[in-house]
PDB file of N, CA and C in Angstrom:
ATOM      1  N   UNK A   1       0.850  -1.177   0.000  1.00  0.00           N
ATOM      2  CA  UNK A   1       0.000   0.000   0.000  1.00  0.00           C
ATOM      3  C   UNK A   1       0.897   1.241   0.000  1.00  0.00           C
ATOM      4  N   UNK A   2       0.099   1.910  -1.315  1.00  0.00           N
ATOM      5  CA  UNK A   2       1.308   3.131  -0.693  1.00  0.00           C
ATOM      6  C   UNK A   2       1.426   4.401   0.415  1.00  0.00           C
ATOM      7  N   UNK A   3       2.101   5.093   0.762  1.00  0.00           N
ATOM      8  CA  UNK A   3       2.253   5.691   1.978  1.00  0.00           C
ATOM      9  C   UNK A   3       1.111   6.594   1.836  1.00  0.00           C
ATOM     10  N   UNK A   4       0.811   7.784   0.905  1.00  0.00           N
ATOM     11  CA  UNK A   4      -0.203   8.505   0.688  1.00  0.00           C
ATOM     12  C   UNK A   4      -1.466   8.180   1.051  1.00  0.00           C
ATOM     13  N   UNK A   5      -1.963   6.297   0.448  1.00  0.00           N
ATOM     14  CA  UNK A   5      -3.147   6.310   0.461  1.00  0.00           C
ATOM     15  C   UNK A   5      -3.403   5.521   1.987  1.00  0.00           C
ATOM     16  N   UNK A   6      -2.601   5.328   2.748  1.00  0.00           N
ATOM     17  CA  UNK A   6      -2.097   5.032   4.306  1.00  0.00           C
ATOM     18  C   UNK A   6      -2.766   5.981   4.864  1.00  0.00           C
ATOM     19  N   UNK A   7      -2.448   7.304   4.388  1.00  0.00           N
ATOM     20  CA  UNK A   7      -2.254   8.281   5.318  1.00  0.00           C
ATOM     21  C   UNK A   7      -3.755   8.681   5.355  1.00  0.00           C
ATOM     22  N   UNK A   8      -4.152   9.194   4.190  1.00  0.00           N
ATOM     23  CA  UNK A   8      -5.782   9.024   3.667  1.00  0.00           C
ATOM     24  C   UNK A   8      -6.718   8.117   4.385  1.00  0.00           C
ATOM     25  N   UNK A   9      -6.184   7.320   4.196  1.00  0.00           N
ATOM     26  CA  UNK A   9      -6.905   5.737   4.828  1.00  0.00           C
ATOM     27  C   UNK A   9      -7.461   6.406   6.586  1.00  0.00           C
ATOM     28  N   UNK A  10      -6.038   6.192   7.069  1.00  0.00           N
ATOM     29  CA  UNK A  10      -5.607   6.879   8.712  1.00  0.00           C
ATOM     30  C   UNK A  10      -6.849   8.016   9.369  1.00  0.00           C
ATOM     31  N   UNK A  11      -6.358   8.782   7.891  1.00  0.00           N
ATOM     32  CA  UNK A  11      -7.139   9.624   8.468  1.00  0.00           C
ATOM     33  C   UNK A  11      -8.667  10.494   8.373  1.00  0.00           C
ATOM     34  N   UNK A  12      -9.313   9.629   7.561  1.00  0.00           N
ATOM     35  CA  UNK A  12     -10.458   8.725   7.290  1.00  0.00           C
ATOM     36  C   UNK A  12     -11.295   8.391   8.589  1.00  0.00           C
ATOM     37  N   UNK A  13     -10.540   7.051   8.659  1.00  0.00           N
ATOM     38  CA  UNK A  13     -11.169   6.346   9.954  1.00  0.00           C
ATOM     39  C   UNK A  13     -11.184   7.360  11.476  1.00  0.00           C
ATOM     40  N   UNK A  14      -9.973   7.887  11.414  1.00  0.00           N
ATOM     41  CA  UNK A  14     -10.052   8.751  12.539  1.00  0.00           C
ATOM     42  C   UNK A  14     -10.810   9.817  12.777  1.00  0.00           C
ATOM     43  N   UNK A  15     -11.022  10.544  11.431  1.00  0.00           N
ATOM     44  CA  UNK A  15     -12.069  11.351  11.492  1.00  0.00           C
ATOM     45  C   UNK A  15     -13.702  10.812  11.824  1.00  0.00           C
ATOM     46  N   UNK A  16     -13.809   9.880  11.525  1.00  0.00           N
ATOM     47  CA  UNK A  16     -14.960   8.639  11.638  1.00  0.00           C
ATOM     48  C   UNK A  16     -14.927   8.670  13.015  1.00  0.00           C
ATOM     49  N   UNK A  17     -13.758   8.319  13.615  1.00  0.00           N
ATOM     50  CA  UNK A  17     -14.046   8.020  14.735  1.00  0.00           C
ATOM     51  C   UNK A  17     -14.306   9.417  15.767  1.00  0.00           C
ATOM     52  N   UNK A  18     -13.602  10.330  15.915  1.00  0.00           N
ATOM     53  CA  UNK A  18     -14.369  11.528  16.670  1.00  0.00           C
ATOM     54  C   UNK A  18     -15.479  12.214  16.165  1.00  0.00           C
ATOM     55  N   UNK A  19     -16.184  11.752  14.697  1.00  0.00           N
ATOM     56  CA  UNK A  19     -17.210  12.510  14.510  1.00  0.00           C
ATOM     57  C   UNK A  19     -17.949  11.225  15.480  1.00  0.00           C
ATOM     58  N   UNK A  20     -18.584  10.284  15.384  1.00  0.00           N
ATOM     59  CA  UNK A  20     -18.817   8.960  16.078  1.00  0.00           C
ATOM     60  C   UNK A  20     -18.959   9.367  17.444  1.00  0.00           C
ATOM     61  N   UNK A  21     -17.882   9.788  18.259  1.00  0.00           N
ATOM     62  CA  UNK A  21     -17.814   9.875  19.718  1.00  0.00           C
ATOM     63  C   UNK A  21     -18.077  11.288  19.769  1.00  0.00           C
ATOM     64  N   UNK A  22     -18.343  12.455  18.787  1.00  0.00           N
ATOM     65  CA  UNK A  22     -18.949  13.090  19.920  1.00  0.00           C
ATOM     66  C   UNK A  22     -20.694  13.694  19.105  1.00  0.00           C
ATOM     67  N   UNK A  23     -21.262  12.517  18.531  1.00  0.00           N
ATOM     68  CA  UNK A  23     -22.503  12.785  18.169  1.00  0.00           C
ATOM     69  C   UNK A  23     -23.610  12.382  19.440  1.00  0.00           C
ATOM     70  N   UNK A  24     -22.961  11.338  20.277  1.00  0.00           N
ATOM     71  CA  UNK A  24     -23.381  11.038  21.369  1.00  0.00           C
ATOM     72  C   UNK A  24     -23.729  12.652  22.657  1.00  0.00           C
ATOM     73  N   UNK A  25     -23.000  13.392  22.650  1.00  0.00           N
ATOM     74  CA  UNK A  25     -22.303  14.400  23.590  1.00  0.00           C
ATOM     75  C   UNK A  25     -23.503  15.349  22.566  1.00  0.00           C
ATOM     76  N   UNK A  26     -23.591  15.684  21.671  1.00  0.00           N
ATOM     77  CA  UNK A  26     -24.671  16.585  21.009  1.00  0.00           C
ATOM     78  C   UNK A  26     -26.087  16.132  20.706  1.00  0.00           C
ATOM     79  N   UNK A  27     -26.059  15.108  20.681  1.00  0.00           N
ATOM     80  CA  UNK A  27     -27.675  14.753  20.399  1.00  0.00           C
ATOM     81  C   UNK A  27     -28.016  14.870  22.618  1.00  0.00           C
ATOM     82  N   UNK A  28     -27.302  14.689  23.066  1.00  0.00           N
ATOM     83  CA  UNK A  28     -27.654  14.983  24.638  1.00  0.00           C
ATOM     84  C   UNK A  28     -27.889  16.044  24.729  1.00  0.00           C
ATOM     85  N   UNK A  29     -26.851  17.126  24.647  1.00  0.00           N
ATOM     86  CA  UNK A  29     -27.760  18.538  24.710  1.00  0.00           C
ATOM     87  C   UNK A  29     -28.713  19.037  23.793  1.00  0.00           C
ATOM     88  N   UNK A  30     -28.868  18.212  22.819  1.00  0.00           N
ATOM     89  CA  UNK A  30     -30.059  18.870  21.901  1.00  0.00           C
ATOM     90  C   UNK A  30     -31.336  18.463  22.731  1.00  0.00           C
ATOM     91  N   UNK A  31     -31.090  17.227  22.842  1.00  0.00           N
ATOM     92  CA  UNK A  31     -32.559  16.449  23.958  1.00  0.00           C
ATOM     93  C   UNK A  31     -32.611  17.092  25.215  1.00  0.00           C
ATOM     94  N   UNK A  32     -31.502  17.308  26.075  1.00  0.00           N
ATOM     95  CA  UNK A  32     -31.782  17.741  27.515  1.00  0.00           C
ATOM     96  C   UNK A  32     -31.609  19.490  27.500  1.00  0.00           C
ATOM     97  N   UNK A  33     -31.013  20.091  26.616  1.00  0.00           N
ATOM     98  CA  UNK A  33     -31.115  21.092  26.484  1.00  0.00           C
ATOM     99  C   UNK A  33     -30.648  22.117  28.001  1.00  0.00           C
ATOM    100  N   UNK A  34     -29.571  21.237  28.438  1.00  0.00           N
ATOM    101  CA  UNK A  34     -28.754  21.088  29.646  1.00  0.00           C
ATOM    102  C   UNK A  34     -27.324  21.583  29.378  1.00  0.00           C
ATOM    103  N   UNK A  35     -26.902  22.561  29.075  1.00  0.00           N
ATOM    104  CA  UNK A  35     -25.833  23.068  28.775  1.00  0.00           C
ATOM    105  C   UNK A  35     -24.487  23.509  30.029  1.00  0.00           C
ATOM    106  N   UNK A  36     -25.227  23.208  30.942  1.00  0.00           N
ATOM    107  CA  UNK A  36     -24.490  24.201  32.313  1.00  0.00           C
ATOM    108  C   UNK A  36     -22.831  23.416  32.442  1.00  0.00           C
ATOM    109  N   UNK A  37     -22.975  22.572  32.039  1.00  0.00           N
ATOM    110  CA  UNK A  37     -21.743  21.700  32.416  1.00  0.00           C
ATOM    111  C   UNK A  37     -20.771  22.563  31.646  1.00  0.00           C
ATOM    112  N   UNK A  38     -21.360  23.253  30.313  1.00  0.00           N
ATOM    113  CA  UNK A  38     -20.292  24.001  29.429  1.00  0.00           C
ATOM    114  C   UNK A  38     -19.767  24.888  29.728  1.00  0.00           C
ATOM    115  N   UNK A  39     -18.562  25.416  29.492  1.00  0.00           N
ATOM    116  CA  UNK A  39     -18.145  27.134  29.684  1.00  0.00           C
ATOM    117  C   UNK A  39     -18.428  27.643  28.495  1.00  0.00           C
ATOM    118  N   UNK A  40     -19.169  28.835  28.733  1.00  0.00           N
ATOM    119  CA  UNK A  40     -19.655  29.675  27.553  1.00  0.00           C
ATOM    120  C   UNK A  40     -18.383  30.196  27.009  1.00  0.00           C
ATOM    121  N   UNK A  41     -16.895  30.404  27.970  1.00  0.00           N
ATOM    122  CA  UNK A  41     -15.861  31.365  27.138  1.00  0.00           C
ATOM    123  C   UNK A  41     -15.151  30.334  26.116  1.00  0.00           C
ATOM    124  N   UNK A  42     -14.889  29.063  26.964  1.00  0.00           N
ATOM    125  CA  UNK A  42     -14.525  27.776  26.207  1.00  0.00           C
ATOM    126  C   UNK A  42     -15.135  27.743  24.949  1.00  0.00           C
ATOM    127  N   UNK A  43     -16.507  27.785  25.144  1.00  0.00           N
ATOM    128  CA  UNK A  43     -17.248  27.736  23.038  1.00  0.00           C
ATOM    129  C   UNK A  43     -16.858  28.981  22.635  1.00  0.00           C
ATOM    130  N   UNK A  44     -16.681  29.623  23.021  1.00  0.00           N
ATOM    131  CA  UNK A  44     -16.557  30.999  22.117  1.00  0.00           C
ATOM    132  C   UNK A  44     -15.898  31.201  21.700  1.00  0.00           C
ATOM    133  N   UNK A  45     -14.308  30.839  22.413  1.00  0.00           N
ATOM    134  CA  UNK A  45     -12.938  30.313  21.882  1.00  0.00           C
ATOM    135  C   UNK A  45     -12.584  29.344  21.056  1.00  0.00           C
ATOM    136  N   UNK A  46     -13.239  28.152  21.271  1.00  0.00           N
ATOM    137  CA  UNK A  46     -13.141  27.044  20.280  1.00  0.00           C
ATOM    138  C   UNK A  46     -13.693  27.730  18.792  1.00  0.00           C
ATOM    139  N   UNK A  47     -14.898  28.279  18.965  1.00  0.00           N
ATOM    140  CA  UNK A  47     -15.228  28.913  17.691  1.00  0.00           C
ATOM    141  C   UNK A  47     -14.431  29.650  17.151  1.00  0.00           C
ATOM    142  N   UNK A  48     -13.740  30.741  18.045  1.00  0.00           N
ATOM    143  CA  UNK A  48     -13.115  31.617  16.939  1.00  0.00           C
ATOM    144  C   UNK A  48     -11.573  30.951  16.045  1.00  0.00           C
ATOM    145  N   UNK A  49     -11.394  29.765  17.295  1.00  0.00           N
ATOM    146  CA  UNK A  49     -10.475  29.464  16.660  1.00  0.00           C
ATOM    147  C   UNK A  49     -10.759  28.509  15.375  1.00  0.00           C
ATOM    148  N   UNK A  50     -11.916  28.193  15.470  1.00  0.00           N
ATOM    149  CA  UNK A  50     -12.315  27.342  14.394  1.00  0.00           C
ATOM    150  C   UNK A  50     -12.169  27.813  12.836  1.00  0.00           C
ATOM    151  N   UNK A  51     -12.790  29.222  13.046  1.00  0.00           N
ATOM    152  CA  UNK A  51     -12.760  30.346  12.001  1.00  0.00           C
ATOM    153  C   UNK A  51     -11.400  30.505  11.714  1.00  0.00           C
ATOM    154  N   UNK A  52     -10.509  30.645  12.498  1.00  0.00           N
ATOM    155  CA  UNK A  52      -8.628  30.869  12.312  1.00  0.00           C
ATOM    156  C   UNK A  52      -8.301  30.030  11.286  1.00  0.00           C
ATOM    157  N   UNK A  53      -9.046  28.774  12.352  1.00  0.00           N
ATOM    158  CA  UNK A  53      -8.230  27.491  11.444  1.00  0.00           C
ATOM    159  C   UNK A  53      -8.678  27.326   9.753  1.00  0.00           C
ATOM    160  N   UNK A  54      -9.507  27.709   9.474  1.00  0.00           N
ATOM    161  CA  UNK A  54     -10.087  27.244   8.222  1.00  0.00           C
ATOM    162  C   UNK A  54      -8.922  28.661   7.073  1.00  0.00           C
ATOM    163  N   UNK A  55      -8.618  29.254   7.492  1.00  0.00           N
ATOM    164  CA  UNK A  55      -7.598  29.954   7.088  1.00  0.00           C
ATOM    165  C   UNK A  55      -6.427  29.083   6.789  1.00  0.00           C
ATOM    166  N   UNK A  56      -5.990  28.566   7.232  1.00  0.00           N
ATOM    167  CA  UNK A  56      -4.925  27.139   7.434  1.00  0.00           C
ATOM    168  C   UNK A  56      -5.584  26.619   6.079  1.00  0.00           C
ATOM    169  N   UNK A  57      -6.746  26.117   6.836  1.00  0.00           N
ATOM    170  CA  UNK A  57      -7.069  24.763   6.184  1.00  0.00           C
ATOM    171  C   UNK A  57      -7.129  25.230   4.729  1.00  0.00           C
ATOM    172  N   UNK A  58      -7.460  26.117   4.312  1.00  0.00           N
ATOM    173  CA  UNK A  58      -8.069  26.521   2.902  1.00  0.00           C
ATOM    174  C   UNK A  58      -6.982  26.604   1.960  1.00  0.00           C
ATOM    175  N   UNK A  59      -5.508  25.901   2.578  1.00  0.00           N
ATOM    176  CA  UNK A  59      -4.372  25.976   1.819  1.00  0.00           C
ATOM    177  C   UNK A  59      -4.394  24.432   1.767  1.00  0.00           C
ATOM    178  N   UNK A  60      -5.037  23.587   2.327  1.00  0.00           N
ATOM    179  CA  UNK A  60      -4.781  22.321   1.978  1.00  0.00           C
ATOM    180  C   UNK A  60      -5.540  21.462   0.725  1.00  0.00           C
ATOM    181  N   UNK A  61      -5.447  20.427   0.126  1.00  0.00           N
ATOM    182  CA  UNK A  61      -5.905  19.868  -0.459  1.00  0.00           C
ATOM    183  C   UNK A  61      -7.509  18.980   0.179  1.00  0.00           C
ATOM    184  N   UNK A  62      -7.960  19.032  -1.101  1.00  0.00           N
ATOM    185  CA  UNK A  62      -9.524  18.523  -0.084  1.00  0.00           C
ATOM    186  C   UNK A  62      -8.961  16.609   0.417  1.00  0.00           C
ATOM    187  N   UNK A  63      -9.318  16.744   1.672  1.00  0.00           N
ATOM    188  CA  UNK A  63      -9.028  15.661   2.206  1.00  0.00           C
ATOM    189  C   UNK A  63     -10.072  15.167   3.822  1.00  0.00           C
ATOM    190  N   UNK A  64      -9.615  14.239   4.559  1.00  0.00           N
ATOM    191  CA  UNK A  64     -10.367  13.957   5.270  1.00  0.00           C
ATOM    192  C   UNK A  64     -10.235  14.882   6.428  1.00  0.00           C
ATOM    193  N   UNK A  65      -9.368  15.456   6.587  1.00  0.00           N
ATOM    194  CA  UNK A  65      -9.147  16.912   7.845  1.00  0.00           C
ATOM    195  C   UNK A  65     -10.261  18.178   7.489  1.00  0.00           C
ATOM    196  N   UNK A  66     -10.708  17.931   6.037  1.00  0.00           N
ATOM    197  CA  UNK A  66     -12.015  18.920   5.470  1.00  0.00           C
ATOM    198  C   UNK A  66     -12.959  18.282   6.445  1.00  0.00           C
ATOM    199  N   UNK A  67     -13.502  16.845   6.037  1.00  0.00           N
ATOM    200  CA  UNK A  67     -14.437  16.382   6.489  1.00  0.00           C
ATOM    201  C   UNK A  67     -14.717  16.477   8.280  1.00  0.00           C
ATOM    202  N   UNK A  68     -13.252  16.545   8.949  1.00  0.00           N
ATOM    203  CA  UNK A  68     -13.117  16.763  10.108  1.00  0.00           C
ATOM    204  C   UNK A  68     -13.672  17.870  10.941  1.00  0.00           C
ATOM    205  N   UNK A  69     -13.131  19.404  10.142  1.00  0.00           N
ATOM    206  CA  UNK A  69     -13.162  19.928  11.056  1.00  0.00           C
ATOM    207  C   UNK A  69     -14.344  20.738  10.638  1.00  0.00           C
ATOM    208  N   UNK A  70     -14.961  20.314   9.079  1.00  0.00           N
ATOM    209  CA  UNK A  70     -16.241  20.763   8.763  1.00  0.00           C
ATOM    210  C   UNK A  70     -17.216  20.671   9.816  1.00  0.00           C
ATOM    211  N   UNK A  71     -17.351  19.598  10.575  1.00  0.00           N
ATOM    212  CA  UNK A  71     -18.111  18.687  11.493  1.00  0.00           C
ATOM    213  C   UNK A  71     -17.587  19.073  12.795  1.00  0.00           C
ATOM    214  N   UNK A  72     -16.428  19.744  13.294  1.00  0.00           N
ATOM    215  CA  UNK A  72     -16.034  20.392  14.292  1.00  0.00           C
ATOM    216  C   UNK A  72     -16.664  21.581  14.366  1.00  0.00           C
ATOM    217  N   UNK A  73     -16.102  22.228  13.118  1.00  0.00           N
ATOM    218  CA  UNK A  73     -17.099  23.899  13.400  1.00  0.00           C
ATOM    219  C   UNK A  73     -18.534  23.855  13.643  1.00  0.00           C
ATOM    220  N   UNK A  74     -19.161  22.319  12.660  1.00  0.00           N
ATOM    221  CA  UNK A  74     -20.537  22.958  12.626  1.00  0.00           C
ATOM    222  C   UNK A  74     -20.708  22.528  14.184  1.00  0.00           C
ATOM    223  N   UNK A  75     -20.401  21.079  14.548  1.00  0.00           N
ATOM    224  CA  UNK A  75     -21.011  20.931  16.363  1.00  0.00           C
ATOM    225  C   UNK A  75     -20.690  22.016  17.464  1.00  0.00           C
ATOM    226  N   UNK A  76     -19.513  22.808  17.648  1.00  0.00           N
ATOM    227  CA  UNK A  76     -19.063  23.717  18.212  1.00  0.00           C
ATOM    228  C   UNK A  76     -20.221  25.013  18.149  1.00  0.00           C
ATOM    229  N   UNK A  77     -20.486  25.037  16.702  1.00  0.00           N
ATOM    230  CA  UNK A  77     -21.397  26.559  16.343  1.00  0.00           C
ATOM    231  C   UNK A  77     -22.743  25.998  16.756  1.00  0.00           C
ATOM    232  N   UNK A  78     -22.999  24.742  16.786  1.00  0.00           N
ATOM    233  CA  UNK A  78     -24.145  24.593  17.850  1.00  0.00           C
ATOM    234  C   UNK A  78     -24.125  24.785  19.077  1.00  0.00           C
ATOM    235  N   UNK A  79     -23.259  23.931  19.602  1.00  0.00           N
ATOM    236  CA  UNK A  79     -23.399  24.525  20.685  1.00  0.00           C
ATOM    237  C   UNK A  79     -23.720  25.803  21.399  1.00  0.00           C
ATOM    238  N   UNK A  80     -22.778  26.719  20.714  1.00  0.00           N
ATOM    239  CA  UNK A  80     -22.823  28.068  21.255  1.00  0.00           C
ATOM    240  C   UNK A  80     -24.238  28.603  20.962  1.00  0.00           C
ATOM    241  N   UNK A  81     -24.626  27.940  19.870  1.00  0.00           N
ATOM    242  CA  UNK A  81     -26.324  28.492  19.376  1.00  0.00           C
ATOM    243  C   UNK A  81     -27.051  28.061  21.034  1.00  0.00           C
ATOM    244  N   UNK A  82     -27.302  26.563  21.110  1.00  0.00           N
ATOM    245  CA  UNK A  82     -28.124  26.422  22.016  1.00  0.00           C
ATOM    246  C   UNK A  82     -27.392  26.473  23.627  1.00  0.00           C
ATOM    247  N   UNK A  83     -26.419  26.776  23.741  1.00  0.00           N
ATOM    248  CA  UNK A  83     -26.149  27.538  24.710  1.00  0.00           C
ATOM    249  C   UNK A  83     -26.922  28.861  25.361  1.00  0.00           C
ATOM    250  N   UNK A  84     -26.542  29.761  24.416  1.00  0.00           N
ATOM    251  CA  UNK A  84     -27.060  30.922  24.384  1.00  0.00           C
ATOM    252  C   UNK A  84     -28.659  30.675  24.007  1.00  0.00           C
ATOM    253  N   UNK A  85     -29.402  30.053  23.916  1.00  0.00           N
ATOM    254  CA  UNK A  85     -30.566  29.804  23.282  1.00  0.00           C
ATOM    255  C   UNK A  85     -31.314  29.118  24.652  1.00  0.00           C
ATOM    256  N   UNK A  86     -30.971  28.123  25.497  1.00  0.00           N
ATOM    257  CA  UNK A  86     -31.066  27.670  26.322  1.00  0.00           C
ATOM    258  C   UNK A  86     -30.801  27.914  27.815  1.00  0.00           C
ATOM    259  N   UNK A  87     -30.262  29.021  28.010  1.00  0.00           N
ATOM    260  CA  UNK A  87     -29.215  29.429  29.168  1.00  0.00           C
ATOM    261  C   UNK A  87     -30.758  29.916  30.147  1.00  0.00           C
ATOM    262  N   UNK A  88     -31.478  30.435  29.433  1.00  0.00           N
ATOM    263  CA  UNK A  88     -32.394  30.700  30.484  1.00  0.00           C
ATOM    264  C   UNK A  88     -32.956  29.973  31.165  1.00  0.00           C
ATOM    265  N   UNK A  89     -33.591  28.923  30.179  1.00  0.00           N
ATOM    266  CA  UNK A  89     -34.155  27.762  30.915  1.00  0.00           C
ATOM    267  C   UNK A  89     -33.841  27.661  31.949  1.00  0.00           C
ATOM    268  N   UNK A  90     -32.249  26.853  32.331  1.00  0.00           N
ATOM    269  CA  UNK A  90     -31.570  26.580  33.740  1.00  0.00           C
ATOM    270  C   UNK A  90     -31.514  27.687  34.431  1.00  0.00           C
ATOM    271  N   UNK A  91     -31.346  29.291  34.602  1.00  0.00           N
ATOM    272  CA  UNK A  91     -31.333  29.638  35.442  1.00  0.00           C
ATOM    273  C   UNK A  91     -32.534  29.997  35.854  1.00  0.00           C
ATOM    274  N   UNK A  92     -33.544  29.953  35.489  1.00  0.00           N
ATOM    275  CA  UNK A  92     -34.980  30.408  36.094  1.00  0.00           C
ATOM    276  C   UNK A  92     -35.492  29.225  37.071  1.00  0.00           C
ATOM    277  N   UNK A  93     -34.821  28.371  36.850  1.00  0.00           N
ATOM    278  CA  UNK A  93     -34.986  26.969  37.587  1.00  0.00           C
ATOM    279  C   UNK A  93     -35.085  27.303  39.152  1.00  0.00           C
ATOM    280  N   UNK A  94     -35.501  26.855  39.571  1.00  0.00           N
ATOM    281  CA  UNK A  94     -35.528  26.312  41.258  1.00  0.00           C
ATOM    282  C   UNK A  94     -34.502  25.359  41.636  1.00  0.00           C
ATOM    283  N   UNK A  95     -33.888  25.837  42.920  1.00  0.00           N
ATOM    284  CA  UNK A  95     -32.570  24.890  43.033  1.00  0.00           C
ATOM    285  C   UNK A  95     -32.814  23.914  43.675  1.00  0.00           C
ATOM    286  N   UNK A  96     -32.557  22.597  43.116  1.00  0.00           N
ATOM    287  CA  UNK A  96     -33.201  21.319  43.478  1.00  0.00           C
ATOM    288  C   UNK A  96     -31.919  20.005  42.852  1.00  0.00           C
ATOM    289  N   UNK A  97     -31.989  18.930  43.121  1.00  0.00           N
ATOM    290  CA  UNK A  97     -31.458  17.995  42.756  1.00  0.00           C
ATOM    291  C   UNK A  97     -31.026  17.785  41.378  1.00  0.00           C
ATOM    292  N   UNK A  98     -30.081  16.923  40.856  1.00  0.00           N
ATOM    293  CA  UNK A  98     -30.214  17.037  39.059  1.00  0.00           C
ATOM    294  C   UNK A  98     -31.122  15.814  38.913  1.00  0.00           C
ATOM    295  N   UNK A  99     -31.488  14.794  39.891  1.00  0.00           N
ATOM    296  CA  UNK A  99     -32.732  14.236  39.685  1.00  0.00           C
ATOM    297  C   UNK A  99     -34.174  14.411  39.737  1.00  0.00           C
ATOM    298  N   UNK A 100     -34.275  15.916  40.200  1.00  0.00           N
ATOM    299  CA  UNK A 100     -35.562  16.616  40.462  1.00  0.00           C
ATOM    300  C   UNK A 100     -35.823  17.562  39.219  1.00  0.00           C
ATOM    301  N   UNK A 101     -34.421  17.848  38.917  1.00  0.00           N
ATOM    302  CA  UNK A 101     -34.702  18.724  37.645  1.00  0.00           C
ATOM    303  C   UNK A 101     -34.636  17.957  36.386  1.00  0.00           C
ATOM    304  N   UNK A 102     -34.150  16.490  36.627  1.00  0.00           N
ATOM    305  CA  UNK A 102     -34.307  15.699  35.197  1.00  0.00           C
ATOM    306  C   UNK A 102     -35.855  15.601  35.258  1.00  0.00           C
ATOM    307  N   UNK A 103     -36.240  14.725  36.279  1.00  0.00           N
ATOM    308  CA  UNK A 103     -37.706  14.745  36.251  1.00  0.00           C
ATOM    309  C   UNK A 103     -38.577  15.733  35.653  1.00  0.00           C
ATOM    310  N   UNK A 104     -38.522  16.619  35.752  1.00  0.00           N
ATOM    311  CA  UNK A 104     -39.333  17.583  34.866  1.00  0.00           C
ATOM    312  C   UNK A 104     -39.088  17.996  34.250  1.00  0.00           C
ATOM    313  N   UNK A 105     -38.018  17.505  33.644  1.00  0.00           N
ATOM    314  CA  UNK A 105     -38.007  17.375  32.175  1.00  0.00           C
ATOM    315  C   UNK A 105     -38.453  16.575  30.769  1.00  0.00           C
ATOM    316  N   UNK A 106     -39.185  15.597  32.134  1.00  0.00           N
ATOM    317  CA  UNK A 106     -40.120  14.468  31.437  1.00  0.00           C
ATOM    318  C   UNK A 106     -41.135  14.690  31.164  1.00  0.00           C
TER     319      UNK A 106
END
């Protein structure tokens, strides 16, 4: 096999694999709509750097690091959507258990 299509191959699957592990982590806050665990400065940063990076990236050849971090920006730019979209919810809350507040969320 040659080294190129190795590398392709590599990094393929790997991209597979963190889009994979963190669709789990976003379909949760889309359903629980439970964001608090996040730092709002943390997304805001990841985003801008996301935007940096595609500066980078836009010198590379289309490859599986496209497919990567296409799927990075967009889960990241959700987040921050339903972050900010959601933030009220939890604080208008009554302070109670996270099993009192899952519950009514049922």
């Amino acid at each position: 096999m040659e080294v190129q299509t190795l590398q392709i191959f590599a990094g393929s699957i790997s991209s597979m694999l963190f889009i994979t592990g963190n669709i789990p982590m976003l379909l949760k806050a889309y359903r629980t709509k439970d964001l608090r665990s996040y730092s709002l400065s943390n997304i805001v940063l990841v985003n801008i750097g996301n935007l940096l990076y595609w500066v980078y990236l836009s010198s590379l050849p289309l490859g599986p690091i496209w497919l990567l971090h296409s799927f990075y920006t967009l889960s990241m730019a959700l987040l921050l959507l339903w972050y900010l979209q959601y933030k009220k919810k939890f604080h208008a809350r009554k302070p109670g258990t996270a099993r009192e507040n899952d519950a009514q969320d049922r």
